[in-house]
Protein backbone atom coordinates (compact mmCIF):
# COMPACT_ATOMS: atom_id res chain seq x y z
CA UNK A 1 -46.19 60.28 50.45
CA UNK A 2 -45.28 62.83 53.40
CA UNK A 3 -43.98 60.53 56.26
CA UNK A 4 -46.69 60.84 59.39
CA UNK A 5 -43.64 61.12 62.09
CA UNK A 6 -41.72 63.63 59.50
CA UNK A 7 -44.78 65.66 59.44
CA UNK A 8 -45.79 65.50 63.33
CA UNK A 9 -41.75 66.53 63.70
CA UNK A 10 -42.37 69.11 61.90
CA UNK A 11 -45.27 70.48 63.82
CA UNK A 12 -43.58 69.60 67.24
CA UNK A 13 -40.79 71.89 65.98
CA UNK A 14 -43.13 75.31 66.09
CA UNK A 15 -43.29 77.02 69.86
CA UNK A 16 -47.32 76.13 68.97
CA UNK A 17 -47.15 72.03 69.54
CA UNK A 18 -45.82 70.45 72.61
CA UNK A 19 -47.06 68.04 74.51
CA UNK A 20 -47.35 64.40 73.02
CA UNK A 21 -47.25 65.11 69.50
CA UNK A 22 -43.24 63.26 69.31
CA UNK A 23 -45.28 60.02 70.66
CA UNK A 24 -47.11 59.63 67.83
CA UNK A 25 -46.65 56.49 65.87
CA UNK A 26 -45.01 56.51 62.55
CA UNK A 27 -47.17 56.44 58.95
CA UNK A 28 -47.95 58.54 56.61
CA UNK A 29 -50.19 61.51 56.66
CA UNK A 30 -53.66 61.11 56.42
CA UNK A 31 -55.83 62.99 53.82
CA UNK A 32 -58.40 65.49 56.01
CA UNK A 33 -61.79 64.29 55.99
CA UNK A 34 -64.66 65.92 56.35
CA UNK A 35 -67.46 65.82 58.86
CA UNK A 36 -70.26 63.63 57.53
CA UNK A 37 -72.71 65.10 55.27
CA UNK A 38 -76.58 65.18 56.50
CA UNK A 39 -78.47 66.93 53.58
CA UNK A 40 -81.80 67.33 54.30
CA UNK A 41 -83.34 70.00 51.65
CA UNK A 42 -85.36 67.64 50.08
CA UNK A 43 -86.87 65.69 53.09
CA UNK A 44 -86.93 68.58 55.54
CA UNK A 45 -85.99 66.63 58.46
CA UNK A 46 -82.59 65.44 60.57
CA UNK A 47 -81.79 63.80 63.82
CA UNK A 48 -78.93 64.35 65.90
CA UNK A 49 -78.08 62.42 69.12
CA UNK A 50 -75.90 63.57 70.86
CA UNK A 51 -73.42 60.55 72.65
CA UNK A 52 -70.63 59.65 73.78
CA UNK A 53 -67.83 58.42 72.18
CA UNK A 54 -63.99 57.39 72.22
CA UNK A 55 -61.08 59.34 69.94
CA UNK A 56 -57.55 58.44 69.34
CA UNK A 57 -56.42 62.01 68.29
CA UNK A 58 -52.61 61.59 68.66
CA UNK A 59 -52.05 57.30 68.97
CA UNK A 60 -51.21 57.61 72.25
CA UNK A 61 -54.77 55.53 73.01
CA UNK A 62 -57.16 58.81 73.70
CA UNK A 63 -60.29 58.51 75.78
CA UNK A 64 -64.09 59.58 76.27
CA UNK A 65 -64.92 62.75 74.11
CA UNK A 66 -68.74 63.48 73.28
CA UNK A 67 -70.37 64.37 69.47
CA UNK A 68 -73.60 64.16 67.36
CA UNK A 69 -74.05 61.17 65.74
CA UNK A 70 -70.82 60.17 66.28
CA UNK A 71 -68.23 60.02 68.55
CA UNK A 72 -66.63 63.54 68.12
CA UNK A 73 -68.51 66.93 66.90
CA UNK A 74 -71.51 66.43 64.82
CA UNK A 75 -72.19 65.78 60.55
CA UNK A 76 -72.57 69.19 58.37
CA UNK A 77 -76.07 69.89 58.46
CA UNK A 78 -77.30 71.44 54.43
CA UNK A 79 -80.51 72.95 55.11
CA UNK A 80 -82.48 73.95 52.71
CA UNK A 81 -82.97 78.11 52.54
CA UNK A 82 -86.51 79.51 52.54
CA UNK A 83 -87.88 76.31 53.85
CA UNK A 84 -88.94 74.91 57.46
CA UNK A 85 -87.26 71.55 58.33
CA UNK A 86 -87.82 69.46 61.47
CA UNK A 87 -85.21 68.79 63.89
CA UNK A 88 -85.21 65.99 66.33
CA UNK A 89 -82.18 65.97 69.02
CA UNK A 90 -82.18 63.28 70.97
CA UNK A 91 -79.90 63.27 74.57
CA UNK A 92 -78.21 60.09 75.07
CA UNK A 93 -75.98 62.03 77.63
CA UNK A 94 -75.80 61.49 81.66
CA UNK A 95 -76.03 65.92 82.26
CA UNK A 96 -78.72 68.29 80.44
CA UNK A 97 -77.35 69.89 77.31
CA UNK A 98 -78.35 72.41 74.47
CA UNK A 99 -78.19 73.31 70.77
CA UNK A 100 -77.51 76.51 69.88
CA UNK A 101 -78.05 77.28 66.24
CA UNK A 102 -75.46 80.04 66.10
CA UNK A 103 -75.97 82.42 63.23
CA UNK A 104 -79.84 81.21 62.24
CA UNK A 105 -82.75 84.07 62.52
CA UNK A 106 -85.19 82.39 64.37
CA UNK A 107 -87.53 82.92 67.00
CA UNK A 108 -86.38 82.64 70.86
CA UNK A 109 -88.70 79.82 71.47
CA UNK A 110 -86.13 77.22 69.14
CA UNK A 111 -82.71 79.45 69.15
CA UNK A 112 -81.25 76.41 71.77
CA UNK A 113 -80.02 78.78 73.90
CA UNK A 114 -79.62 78.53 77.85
CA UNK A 115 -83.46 78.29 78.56
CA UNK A 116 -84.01 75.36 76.11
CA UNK A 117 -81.96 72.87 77.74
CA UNK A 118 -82.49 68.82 76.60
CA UNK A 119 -82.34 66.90 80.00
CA UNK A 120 -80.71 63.34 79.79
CA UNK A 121 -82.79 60.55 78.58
CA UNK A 122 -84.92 63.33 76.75
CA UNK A 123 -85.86 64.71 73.09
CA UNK A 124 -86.56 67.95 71.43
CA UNK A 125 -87.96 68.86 68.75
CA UNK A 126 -87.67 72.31 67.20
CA UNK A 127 -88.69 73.22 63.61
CA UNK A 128 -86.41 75.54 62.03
CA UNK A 129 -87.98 77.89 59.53
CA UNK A 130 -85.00 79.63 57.38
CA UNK A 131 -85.96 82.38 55.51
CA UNK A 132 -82.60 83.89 55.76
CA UNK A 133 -80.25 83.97 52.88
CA UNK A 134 -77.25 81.03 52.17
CA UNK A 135 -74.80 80.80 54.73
CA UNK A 136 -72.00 79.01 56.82
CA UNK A 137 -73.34 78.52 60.47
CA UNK A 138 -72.86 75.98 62.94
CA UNK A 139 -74.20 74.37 66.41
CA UNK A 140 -73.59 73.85 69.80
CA UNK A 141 -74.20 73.25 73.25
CA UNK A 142 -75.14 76.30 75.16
CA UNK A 143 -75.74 75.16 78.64
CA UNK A 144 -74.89 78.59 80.58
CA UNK A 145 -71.62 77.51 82.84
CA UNK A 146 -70.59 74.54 81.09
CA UNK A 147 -70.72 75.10 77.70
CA UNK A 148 -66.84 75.38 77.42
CA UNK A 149 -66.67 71.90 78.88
CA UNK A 150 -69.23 71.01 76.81
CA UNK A 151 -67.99 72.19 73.50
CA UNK A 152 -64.59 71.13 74.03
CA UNK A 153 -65.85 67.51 74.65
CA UNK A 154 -67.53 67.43 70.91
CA UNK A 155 -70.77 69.19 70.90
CA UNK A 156 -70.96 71.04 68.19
CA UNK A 157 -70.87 71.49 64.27
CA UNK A 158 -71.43 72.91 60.67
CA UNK A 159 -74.63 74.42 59.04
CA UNK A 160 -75.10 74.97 55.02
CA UNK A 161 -77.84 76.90 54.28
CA UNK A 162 -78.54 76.14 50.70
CA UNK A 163 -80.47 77.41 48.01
CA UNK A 164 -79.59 75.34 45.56
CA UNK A 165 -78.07 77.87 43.21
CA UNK A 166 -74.73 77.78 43.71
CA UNK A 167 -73.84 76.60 40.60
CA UNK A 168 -75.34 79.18 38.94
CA UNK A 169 -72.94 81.63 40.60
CA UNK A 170 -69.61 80.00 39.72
CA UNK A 171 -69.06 78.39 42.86
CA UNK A 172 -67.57 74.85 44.16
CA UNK A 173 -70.39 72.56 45.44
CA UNK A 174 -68.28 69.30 45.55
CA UNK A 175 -68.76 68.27 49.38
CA UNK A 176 -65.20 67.53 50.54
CA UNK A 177 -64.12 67.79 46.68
CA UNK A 178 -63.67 71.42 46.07
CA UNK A 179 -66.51 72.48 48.86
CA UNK A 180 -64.56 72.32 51.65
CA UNK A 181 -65.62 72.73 55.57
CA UNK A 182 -63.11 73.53 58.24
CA UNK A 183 -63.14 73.40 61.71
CA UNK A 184 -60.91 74.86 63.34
CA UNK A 185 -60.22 73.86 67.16
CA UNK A 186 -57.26 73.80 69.75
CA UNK A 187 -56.79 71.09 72.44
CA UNK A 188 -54.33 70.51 75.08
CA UNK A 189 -54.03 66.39 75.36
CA UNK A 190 -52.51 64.43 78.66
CA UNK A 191 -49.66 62.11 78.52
CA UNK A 192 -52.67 59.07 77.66
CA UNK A 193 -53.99 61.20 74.77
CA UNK A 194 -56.95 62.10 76.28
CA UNK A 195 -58.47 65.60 76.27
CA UNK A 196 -57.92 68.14 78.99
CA UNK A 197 -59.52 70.99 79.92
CA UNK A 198 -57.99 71.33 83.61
CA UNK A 199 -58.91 75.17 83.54
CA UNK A 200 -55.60 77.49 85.43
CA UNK A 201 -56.84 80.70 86.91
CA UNK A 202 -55.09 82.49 83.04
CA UNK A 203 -57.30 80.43 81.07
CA UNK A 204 -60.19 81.17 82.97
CA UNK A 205 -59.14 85.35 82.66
CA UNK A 206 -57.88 85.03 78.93
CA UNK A 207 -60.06 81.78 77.97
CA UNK A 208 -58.57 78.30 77.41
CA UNK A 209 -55.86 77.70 74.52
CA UNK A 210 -54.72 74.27 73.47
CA UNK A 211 -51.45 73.53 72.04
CA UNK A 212 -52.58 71.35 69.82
CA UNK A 213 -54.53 72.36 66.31
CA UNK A 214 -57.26 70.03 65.22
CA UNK A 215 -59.41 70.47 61.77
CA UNK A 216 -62.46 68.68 61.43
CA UNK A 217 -61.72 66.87 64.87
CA UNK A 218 -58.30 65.57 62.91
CA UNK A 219 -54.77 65.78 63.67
CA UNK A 220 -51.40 66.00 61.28
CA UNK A 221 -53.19 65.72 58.34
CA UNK A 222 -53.51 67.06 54.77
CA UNK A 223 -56.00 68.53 52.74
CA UNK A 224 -56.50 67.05 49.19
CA UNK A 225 -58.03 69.01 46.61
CA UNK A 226 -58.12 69.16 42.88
CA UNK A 227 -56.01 71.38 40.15
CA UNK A 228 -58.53 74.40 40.42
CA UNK A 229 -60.63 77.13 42.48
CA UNK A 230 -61.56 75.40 45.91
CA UNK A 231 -63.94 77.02 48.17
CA UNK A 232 -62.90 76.97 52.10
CA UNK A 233 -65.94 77.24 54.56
CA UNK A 234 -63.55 78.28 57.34
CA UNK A 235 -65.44 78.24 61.19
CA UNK A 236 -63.49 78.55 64.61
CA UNK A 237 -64.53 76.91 66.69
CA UNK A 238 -62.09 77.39 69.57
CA UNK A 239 -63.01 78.53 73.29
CA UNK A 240 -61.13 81.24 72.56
CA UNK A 241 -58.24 81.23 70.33
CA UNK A 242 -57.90 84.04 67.71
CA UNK A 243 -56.61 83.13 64.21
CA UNK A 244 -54.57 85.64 62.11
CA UNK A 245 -54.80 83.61 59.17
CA UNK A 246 -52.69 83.12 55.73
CA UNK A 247 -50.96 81.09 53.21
CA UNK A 248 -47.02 80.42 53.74
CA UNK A 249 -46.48 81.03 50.22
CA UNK A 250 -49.00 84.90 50.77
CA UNK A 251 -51.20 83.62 47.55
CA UNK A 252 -54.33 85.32 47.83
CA UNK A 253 -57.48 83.84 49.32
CA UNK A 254 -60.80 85.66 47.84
CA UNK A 255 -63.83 86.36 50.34
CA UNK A 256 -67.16 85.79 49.52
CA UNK A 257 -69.16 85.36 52.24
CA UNK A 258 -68.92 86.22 55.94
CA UNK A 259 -71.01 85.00 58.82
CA UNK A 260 -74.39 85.95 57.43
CA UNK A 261 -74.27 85.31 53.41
CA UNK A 262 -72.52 86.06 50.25
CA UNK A 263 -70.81 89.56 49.60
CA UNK A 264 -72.01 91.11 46.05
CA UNK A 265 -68.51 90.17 44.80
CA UNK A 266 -65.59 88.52 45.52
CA UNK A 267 -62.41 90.72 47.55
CA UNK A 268 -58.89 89.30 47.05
CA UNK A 269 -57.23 89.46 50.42
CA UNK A 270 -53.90 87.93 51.70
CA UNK A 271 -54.81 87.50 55.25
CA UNK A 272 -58.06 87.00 58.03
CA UNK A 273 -58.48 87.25 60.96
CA UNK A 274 -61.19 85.21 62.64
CA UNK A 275 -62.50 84.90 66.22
CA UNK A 276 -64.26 82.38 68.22
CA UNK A 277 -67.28 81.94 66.65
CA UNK A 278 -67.43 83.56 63.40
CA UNK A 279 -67.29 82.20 59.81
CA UNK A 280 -65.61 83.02 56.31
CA UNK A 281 -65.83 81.67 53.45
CA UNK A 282 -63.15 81.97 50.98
CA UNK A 283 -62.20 81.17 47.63
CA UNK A 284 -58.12 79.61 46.59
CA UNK A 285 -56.80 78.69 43.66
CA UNK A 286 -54.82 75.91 42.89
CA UNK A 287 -55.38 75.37 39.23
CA UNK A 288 -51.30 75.84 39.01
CA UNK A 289 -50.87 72.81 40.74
CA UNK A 290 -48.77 74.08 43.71
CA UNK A 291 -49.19 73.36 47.25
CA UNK A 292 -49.92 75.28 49.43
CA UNK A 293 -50.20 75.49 53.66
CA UNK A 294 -52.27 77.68 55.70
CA UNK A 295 -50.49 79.40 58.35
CA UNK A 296 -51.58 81.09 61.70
CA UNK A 297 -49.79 84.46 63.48
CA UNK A 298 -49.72 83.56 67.15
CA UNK A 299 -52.91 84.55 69.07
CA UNK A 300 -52.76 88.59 69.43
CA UNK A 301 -55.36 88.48 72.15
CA UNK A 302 -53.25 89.98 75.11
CA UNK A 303 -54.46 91.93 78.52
CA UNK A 304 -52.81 95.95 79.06
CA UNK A 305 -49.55 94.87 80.34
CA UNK A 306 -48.78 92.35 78.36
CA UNK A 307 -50.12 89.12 79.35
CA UNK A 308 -50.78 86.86 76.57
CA UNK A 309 -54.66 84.47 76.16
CA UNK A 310 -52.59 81.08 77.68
CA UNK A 311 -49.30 80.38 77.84
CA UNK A 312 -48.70 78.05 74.51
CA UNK A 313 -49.25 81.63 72.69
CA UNK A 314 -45.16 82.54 72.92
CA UNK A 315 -43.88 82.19 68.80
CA UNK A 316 -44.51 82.66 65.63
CA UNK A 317 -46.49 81.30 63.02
CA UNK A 318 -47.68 77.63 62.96
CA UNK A 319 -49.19 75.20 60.23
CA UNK A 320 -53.19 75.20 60.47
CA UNK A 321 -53.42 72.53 57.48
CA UNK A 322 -51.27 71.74 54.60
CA UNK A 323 -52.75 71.90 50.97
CA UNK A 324 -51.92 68.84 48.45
CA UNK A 325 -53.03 69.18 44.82
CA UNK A 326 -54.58 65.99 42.80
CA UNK A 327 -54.70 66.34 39.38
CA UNK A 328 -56.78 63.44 39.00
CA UNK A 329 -59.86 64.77 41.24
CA UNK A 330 -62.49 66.96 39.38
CA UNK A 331 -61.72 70.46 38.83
CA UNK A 332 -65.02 71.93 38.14
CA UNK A 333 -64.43 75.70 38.80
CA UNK A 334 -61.32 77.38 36.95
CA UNK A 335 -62.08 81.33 37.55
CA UNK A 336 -63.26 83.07 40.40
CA UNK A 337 -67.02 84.53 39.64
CA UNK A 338 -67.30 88.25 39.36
CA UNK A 339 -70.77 88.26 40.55
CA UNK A 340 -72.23 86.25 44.09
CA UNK A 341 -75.18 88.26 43.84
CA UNK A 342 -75.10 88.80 47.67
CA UNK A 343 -76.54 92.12 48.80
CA UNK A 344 -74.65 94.33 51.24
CA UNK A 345 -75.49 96.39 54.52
CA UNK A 346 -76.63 99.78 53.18
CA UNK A 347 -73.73 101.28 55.25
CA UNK A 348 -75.93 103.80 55.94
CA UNK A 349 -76.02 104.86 60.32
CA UNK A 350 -80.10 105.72 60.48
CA UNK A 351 -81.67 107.95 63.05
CA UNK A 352 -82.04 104.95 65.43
CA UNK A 353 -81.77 104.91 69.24
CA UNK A 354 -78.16 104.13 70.62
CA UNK A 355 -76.62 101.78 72.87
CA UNK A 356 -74.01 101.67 74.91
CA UNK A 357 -72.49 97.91 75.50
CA UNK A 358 -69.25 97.44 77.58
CA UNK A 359 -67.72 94.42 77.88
CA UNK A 360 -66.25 94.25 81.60
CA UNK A 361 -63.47 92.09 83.93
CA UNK A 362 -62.05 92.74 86.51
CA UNK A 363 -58.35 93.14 87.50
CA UNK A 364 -55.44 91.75 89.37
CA UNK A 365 -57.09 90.57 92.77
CA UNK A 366 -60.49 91.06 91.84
CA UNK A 367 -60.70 87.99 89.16
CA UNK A 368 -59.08 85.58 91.77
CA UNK A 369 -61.75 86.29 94.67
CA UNK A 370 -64.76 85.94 92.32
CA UNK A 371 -67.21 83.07 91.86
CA UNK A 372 -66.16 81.12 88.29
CA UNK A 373 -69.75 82.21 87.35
CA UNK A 374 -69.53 86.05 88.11
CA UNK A 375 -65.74 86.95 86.98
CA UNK A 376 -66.92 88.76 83.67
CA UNK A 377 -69.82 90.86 82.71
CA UNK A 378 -72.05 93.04 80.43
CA UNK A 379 -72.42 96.86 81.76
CA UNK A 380 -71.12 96.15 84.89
CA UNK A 381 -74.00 93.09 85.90
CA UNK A 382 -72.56 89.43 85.86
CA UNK A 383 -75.65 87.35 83.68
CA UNK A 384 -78.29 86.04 85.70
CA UNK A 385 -80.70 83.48 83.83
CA UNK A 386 -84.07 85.16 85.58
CA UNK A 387 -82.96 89.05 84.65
CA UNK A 388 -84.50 90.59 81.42
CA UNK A 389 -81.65 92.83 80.55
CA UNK A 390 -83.38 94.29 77.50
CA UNK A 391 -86.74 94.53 76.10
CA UNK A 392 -87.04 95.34 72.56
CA UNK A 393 -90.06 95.60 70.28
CA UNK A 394 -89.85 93.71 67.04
CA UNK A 395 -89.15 95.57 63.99
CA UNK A 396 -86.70 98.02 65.98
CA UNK A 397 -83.46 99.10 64.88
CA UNK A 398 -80.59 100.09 67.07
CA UNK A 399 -76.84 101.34 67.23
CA UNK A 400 -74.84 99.19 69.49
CA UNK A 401 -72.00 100.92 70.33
CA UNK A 402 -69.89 97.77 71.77
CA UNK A 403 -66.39 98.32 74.18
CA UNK A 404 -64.28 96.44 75.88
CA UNK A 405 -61.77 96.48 78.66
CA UNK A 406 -58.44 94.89 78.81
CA UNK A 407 -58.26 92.56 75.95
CA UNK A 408 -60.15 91.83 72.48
CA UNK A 409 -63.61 89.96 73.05
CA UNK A 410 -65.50 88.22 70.25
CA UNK A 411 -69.53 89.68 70.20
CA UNK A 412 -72.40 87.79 69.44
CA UNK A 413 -75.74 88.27 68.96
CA UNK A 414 -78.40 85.78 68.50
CA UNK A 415 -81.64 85.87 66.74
CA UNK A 416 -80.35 88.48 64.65
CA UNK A 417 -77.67 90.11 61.77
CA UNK A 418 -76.15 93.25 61.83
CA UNK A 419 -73.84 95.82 59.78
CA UNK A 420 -70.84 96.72 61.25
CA UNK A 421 -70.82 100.36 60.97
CA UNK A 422 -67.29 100.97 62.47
CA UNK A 423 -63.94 100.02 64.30
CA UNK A 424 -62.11 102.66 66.28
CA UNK A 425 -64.28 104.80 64.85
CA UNK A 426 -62.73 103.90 61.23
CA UNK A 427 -64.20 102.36 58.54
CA UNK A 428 -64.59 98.80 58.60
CA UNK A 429 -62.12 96.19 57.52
CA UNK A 430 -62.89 93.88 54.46
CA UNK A 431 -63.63 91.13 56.10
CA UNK A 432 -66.85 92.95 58.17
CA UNK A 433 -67.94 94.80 55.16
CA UNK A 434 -70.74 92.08 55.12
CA UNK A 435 -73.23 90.61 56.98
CA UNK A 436 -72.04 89.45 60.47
CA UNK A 437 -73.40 88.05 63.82
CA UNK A 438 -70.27 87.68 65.65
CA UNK A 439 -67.40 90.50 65.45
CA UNK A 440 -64.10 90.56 67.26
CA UNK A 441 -63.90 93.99 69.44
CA UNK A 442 -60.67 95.60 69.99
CA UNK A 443 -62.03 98.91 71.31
CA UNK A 444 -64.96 99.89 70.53
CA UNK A 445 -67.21 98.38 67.39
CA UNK A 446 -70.60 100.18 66.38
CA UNK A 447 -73.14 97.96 65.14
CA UNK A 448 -76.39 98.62 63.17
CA UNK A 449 -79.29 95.75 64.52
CA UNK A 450 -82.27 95.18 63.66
CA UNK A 451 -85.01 92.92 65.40
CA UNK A 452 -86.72 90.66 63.32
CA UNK A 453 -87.07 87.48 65.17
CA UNK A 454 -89.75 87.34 68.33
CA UNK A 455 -88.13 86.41 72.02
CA UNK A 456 -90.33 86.28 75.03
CA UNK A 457 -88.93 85.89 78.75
CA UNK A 458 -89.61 82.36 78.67
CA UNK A 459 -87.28 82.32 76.14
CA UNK A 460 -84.58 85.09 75.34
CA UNK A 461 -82.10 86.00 73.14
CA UNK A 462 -78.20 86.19 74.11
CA UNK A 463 -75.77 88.67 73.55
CA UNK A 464 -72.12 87.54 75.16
CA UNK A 465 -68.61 86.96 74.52
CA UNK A 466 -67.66 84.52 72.81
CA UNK A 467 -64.93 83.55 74.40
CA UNK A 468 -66.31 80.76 76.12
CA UNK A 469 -64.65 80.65 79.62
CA UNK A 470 -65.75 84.78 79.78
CA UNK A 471 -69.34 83.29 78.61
CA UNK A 472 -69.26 80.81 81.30
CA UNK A 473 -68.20 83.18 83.82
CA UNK A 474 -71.12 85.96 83.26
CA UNK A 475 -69.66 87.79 80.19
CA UNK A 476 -73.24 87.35 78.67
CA UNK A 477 -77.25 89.28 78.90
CA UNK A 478 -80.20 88.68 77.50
CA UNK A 479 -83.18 90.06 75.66
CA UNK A 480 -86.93 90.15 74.49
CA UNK A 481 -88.15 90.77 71.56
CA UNK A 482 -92.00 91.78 71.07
């Protein structure tokens, strides 16, 4: 058995972790566990409460941190596909919060957005109808200025939507077995352990980046899976670190799903690149027994001139989570499927009305003077909770033609999917050949929408960076949908 300290010496060694990690108290390394499971596809009905809580991350004592159900992030949710299930979140919290059900194509009314807040002491109750196809999503707050605060504290986690055939198409469904989920967060921790999100005026222009990598809430541990194909359900959810994405030994990973389902068939790739936000999931294979580590490059968000997203950027690679192989564990799955049976964007750019999207901050001077709530916007207009910024009539379909300025910015859009038609005026890459709802912009990304789901004004849909401080500080508008 890997000794803990060895391992956490290890880690302490790459430019990545500094901080507290040489503190931490001698052992061995932990196996990774996963969030709780909460299946409810046959009763059609879960509770969360959302409460406070106390994590040791690095044995240096830690302190408050917030979650669902628990005392850090929340269980995977498996929802039953094609089905309406009941939701009851209860608020055990002292402030108002929200939950966002990032990815789902619902109506306005239960998306959990900013206008559906849950004050303290309070309940809501939204019923979720899914008649969207199986996918990795997740959930969290979305209370408009806080919901970096609010997300680093705990609020949030995974989504399965399930329709029960997975099996059928050759894939692992062994929860935490060979079915795994992982979240991936950073955090920066004080000398006591204890989270901190003391925002500098570069985190608040580039968005915050820890020094620290946690999976699944987890820290310096490994990943135990059996002597076969295991299926990685990979979400980040950082504020706003990107990760460039590999194995140290370059074995190839094999995509089959992105944000918004299953691909037709599975693409053999040897990196990814995710953003805040989005979702892959991705099969390995370890049926020769080997180990293996997943890697990250070193954030490649950066302003024109050079300045990096947060100064624990500086470096090369660092170890995401290490891969241990037990023969004795079930190996169900020995060949990657040729057929998911997924269905693709038609890839075809219809005679459809086009929109222009810019993704704007401001430079030098300018981002110092401004509010914290006004420093970023959409088309030149920080968000404001009582403006409509666009009214759309259901059934619609649109070109988004999305920019931005100065640095790459993760785009989301709720309520709905879309194709992504092109990057740069290129082709796609692999990894957005299929159905997305988040996409990282380095340029300019065109994206085919259509709108399916009904908002009113009570009630809107977002569209925003997701790079939470930029979301915080007015990188985000709104829409109806009638």
């Amino acid at each position: 058995m890997t000794n803990r300290r060895a391992f956490i010496a290890g880690l302490a060694g790459l430019p990545f972790a500094t901080g507290p990690l040489a503190a931490i108290a001698q052992g061995s390394v932990r196996a990774l566990a996963m969030p709780p499971l909460l299946d409810a596809t046959r009763d059609r009905h879960f509770r969360l409460t959302a409460q406070k809580g106390k994590t040791d991350f690095t044995g240096l004592g830690g302190g408050e941190t917030w979650g669902f159900n628990q005392s850090f992030l929340g269980p995977t949710l498996r929802l039953p596909a094609g089905a309406s299930t009941q939701a009851q979140i209860d608020n055990t919290l002292s402030e108002k919060i929200s939950v966002h059900w990032h990815g789902m194509l619902i109506p306005g009314e239960v998306d959990g957005g900013p206008h559906q807040t849950i004050e303290p002491g309070t309940t809501w109750f939204p019923e979720l109808d899914l008649t969207q196809p199986p996918a990795t999503l997740w959930y969290h707050s979305h209370v408009h200025g806080d919901t970096g605060r609010q997300v680093q504290r705990g609020l949030a986690g995974v989504i399965h939507v399930d329709d029960g055939r997975d099996d059928a198409r050759g894939l692992p469904i062994s929860y935490g077995v060979d079915d795994l989920t992982l979240v991936l967060q950073d955090r920066r921790f004080d000398r006591q352990g204890r989270i901190d999100y003391g925002l500098s005026m570069p985190d608040q222009m580039m968005g915050f980046m820890g020094n620290v990598i946690l999976v699944n809430g987890q820290l310096g541990t490994q990943a135990v899976v059996p002597r076969g194909i295991v299926r990685l359900r990979l979400l980040n959810g950082s504020n706003a670190r990107i990760y460039p994405l590999s194995f140290s030994d370059r074995r190839e990973m094999h995509l089959i799903a992105t944000d918004s389902g299953y691909l037709n068939q599975p693409v053999a790739i040897e990196s990814l690149v995710i953003a805040p936000g989005e979702r892959y999931e991705v099969l390995v294979d370890f049926s020769g027994g080997e180990a293996g580590t997943l890697v990250s490059s070193a954030n490649p968000n950066q302003m024109m001139g050079g300045m990096m997203g947060g100064a624990s950027t500086a470096g090369g690679s660092f170890v995401v989570v290490p891969f241990g192989v037990d023969a004795r564990l079930p190996a169900r799955i020995l060949e990657i499927p040729a057929d998911l049976g997924g269905v693709l964007p038609d890839g075809e750019a219809r005679s459809v009305n086009t929109r222009q999207i810019t993704l704007d901050m401001p430079m030098g001077m300018g981002m110092m003077m401004r509010r914290s709530n006004d420093r970023f916007a959409i088309n030149g207009q920080s968000f404001d909770m009582g403006r409509i910024d666009l009214s759309l009539s259901k059934g619609a379909t649109e070109i988004w033609q999305v920019s931005s300025n100065m640095m790459m910015h993760p785009f989301h859009v709720h309520g709905v999917r879309f194709q992504v038609l092109a990057e740069n005026g290129k082709k796609p890459s692999i990894q957005n050949s299929g159905w997305k709802d988040t996409v990282l912009v380095n340029g300019r990304v065109d994206i085919l929408v259509s709108f399916e789901q009904t908002a009113d004004r009570a009630n809107p849909f977002m569209y925003h960076c997701h790079i939470l401080e930029h979301e915080d500080g007015g990188m985000m508008a709104q829409f109806t949908v009638t």
